[in-house]
C-alpha atoms as a PDB file:
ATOM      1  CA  UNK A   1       2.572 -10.245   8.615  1.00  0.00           C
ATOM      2  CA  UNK A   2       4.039 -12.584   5.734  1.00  0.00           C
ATOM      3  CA  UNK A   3       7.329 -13.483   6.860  1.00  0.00           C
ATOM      4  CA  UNK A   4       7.995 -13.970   2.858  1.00  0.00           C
ATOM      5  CA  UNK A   5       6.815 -10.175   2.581  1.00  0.00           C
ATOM      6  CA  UNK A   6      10.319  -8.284   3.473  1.00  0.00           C
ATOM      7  CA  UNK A   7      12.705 -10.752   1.714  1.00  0.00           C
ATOM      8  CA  UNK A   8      10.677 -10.984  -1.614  1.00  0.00           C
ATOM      9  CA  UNK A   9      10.361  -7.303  -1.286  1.00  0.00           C
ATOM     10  CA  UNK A  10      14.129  -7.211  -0.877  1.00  0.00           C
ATOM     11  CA  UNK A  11      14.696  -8.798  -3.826  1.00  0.00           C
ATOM     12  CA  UNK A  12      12.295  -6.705  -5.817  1.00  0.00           C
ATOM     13  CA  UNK A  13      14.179  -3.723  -4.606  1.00  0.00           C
ATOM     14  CA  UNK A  14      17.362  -5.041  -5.314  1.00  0.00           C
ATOM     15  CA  UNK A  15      16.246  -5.345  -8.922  1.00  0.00           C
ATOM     16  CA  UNK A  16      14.897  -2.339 -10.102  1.00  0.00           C
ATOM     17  CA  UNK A  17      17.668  -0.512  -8.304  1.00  0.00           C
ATOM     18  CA  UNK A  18      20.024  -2.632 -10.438  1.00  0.00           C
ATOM     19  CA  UNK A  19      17.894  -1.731 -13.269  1.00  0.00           C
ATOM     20  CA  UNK A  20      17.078   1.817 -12.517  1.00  0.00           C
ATOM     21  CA  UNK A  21      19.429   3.197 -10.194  1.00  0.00           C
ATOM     22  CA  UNK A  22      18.122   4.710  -7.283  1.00  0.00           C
ATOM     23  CA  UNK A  23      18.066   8.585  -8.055  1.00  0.00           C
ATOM     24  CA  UNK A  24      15.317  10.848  -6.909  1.00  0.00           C
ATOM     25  CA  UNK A  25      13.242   9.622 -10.265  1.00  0.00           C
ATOM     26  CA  UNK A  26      13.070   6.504  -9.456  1.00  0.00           C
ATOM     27  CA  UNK A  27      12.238   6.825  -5.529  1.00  0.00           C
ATOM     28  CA  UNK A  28       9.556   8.912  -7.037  1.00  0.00           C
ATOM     29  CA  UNK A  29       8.269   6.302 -10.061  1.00  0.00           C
ATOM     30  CA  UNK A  30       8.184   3.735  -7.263  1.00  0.00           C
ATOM     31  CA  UNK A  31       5.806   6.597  -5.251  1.00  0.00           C
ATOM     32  CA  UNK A  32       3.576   6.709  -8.059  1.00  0.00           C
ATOM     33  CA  UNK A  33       3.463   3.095  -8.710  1.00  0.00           C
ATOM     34  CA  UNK A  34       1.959   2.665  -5.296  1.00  0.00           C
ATOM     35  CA  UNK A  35      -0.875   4.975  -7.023  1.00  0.00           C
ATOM     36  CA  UNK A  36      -0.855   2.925 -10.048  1.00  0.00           C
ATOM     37  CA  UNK A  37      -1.840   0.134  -8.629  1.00  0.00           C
ATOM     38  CA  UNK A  38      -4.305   1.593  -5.975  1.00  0.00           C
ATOM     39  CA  UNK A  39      -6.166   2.270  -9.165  1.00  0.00           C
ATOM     40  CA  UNK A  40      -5.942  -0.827 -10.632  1.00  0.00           C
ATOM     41  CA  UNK A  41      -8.008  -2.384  -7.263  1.00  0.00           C
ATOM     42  CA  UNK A  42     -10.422   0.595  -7.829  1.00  0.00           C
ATOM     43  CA  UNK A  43     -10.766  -0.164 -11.444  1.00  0.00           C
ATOM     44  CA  UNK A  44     -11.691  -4.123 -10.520  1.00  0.00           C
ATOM     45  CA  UNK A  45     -13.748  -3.173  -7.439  1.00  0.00           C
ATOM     46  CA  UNK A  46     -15.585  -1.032 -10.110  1.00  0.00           C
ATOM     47  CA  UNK A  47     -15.486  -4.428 -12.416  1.00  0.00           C
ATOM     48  CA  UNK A  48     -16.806  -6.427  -9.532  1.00  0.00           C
ATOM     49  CA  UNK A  49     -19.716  -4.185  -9.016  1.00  0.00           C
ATOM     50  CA  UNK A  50     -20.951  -3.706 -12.879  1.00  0.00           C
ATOM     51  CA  UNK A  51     -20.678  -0.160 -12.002  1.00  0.00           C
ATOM     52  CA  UNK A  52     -19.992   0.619 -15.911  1.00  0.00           C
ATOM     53  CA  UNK A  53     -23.354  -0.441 -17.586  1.00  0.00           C
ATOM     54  CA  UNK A  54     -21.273  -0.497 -20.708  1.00  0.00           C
ATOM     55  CA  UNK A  55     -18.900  -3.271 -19.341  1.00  0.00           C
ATOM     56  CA  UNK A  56     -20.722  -5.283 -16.733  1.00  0.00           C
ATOM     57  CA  UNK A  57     -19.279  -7.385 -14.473  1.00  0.00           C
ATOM     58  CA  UNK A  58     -15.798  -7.954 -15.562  1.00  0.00           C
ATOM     59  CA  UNK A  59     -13.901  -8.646 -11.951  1.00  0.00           C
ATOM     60  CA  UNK A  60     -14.211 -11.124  -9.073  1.00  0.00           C
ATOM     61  CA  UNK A  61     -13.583 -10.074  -4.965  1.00  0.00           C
ATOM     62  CA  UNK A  62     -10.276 -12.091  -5.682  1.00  0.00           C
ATOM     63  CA  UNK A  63      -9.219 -10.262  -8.363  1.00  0.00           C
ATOM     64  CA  UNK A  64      -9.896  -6.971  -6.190  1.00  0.00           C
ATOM     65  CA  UNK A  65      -8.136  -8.863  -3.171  1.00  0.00           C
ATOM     66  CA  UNK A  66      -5.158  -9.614  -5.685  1.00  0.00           C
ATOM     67  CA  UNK A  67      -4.775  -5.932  -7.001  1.00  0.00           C
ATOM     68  CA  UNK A  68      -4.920  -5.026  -2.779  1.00  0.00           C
ATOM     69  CA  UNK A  69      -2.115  -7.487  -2.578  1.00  0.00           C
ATOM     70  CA  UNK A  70      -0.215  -5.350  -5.444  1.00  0.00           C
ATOM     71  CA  UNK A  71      -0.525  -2.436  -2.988  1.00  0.00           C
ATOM     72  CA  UNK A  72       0.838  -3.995  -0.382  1.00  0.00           C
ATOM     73  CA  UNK A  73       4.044  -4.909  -2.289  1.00  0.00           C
ATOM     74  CA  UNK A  74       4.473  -1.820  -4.092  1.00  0.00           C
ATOM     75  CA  UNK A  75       4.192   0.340  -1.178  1.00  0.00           C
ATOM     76  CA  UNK A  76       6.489  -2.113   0.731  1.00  0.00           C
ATOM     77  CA  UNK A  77       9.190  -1.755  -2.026  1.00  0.00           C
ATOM     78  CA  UNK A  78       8.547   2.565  -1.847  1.00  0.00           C
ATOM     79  CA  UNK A  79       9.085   1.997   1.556  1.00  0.00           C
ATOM     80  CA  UNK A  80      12.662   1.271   1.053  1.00  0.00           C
ATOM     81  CA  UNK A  81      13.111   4.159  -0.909  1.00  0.00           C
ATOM     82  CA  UNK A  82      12.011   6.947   2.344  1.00  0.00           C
ATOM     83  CA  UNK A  83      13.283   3.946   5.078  1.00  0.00           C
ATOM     84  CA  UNK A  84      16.617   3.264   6.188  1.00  0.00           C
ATOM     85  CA  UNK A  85      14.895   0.416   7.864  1.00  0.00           C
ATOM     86  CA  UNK A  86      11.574  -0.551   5.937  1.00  0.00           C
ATOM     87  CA  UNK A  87      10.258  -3.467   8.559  1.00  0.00           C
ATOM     88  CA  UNK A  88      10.802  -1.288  11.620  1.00  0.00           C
ATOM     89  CA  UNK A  89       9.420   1.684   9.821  1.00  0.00           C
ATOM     90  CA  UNK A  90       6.001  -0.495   9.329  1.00  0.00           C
ATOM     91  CA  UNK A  91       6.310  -2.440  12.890  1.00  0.00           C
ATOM     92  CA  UNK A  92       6.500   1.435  14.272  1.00  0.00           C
ATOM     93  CA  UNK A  93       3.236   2.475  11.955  1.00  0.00           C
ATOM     94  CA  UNK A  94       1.398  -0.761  13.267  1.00  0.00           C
ATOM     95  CA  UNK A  95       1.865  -0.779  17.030  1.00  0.00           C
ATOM     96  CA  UNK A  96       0.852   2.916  17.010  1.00  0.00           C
ATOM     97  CA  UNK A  97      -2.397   2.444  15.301  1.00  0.00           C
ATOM     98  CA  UNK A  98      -2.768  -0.638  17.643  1.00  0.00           C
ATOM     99  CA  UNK A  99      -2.888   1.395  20.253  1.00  0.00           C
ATOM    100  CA  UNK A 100      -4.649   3.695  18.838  1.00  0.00           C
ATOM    101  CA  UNK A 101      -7.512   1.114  18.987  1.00  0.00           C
ATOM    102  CA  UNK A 102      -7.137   0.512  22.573  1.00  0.00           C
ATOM    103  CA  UNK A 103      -7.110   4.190  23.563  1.00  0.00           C
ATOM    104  CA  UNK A 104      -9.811   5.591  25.087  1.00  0.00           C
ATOM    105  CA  UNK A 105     -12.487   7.641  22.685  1.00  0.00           C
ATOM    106  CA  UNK A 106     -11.566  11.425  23.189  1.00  0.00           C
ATOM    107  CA  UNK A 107     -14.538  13.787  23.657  1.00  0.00           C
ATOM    108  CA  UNK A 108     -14.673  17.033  21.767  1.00  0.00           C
ATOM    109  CA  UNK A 109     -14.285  19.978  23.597  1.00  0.00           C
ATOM    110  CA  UNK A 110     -17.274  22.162  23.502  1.00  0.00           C
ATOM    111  CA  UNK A 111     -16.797  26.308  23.226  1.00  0.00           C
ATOM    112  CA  UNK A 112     -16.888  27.187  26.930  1.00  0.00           C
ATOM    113  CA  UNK A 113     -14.360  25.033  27.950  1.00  0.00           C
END
């Protein structure tokens, strides 16, 4: 992980709250802007593949790896807004699906069982 992620996202925080306030609309607008810009990588994956015959090629794998990166900070700074404690929050979310990964592959269980 970035160690520049959490204070830069600190800061980012810090100014939309001054901006904004922090009332239930804006923990919600910075919600949606998570979705925002999940569609903006979409949109330039969709660029990158000439998927619109109308358009072409318009986008690069960097610019889809740059709107990933826009993700990545917006759901860090919605994070703060459901987190009393955004780094430990993720640190919690990663170790568990690390060991997911090293758990064993769990078998269905058929009918007679």
């Amino acid at each position: 992980m970035s160690a520049i992620l959490w204070p830069v996202v600190g800061r980012i925080t810090a100014a939309l709250d001054a901006a904004n306030g922090e009332g239930e609309h804006e923990r919600a607008m910075r919600l949606i802007k998570v979705v925002e810009e999940a569609g903006e990588a979409s949109a330039a994956y969709i660029g990158m593949t000439g998927q619109n015959p109308r358009k072409g090629i318009t986008h690069t794998a960097a610019d889809v790896a740059g709107e990933l990166c826009d993700v990545i900070i917006a759901a860090a700074v919605a994070l703060h807004a459901f987190s009393a404690a955004p780094p430990a929050a993720l640190t919690a979310k990663l170790d568990a699906a690390a060991r997911r990964l090293n758990a064993p592959a769990q078998t269905s269980r058929t009918e007679s069982e």
